[in-house]
Protein backbone atom coordinates (compact mmCIF):
# COMPACT_ATOMS: atom_id res chain seq x y z
CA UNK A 1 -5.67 37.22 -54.10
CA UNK A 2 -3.80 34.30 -54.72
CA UNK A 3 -2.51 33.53 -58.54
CA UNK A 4 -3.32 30.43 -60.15
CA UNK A 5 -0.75 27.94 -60.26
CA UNK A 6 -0.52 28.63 -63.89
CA UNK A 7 0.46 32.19 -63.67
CA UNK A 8 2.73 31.26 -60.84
CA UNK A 9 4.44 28.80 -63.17
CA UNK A 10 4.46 31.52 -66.05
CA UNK A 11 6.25 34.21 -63.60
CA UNK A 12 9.10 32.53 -62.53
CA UNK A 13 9.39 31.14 -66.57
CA UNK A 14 8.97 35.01 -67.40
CA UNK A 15 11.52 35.66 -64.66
CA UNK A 16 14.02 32.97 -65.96
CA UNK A 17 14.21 31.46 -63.03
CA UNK A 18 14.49 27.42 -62.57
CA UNK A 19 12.00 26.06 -59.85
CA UNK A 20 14.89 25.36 -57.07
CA UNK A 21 16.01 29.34 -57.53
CA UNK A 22 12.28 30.13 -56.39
CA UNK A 23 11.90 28.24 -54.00
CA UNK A 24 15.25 29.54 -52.07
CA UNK A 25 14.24 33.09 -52.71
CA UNK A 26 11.11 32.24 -51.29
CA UNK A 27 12.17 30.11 -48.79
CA UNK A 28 10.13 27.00 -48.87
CA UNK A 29 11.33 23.74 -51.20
CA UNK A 30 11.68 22.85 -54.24
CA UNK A 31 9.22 20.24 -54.01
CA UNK A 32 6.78 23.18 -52.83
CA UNK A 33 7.30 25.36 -56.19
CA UNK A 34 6.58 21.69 -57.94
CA UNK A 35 3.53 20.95 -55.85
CA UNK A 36 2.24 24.68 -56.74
CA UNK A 37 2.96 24.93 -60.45
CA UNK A 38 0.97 21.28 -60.95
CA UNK A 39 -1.69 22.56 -59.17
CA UNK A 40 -1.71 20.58 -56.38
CA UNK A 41 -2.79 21.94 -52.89
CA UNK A 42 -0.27 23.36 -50.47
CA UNK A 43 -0.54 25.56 -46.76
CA UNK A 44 -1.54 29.14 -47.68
CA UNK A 45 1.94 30.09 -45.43
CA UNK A 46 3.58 28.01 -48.68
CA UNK A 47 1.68 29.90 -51.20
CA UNK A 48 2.24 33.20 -49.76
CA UNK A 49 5.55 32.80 -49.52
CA UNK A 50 6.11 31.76 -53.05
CA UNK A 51 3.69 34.40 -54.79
CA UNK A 52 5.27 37.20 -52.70
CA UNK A 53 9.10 35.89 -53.81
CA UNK A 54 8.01 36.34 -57.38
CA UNK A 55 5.82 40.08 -55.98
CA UNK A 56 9.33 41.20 -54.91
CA UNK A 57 10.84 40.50 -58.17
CA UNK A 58 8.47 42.34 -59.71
CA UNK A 59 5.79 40.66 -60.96
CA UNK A 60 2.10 41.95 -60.40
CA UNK A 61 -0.99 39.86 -60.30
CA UNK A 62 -3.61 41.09 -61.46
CA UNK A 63 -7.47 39.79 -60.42
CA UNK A 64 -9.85 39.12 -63.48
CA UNK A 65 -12.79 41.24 -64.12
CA UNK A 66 -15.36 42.36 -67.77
CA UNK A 67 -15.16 39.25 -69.19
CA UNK A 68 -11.05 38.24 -68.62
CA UNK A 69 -9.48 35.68 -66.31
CA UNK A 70 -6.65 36.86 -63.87
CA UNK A 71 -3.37 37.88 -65.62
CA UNK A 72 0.45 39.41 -64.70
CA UNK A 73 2.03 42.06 -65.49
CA UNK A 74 5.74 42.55 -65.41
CA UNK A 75 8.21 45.56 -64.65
CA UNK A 76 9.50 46.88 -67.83
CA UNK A 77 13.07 46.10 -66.84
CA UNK A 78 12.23 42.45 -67.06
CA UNK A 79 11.14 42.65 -70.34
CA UNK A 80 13.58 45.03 -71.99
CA UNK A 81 16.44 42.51 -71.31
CA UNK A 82 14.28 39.73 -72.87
CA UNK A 83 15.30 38.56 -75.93
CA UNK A 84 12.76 37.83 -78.69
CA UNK A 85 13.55 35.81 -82.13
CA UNK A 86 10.60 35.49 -83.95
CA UNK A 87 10.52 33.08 -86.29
């Protein structure tokens, strides 16, 4: 399954990464991770290099199903060091 472009976006955001620290862990460009996260089309070699960059980070995709869209889910380390300040 690929991820929508807007989960992709929200993963490396979640991730803290900036777009041109994706795309050299995934090994495509920068202009790629752009192209991707503004929904415009790019070679499925492209996208499954990207999705599986942010896979070996950690992130999970998960398919939709009973009513929801597709979502992410990521590892708890990611999220421990996090930090929150509500308002």
């Amino acid at each position: 399954m690929f991820a929508p472009y807007q989960l992709i976006r929200a993963a490396r955001v979640a991730l803290d990464l900036r777009q041109d620290e994706l795309s050299e862990r995934a090994g495509v460009s920068t202009r790629a991770v752009r192209q991707i996260e503004n929904g415009y089309p790019v070679a499925r070699s492209t996208m499954e290099q990207v999705q599986g960059a942010l896979e070996e980070m950690g992130v999970t995709f998960v398919r939709g199903g009973k009513g929801y869209g597709p979502g992410m889910r990521l590892p708890t380390s990611i999220v421990a060091r996090q930090k929150f300040n509500p308002c």
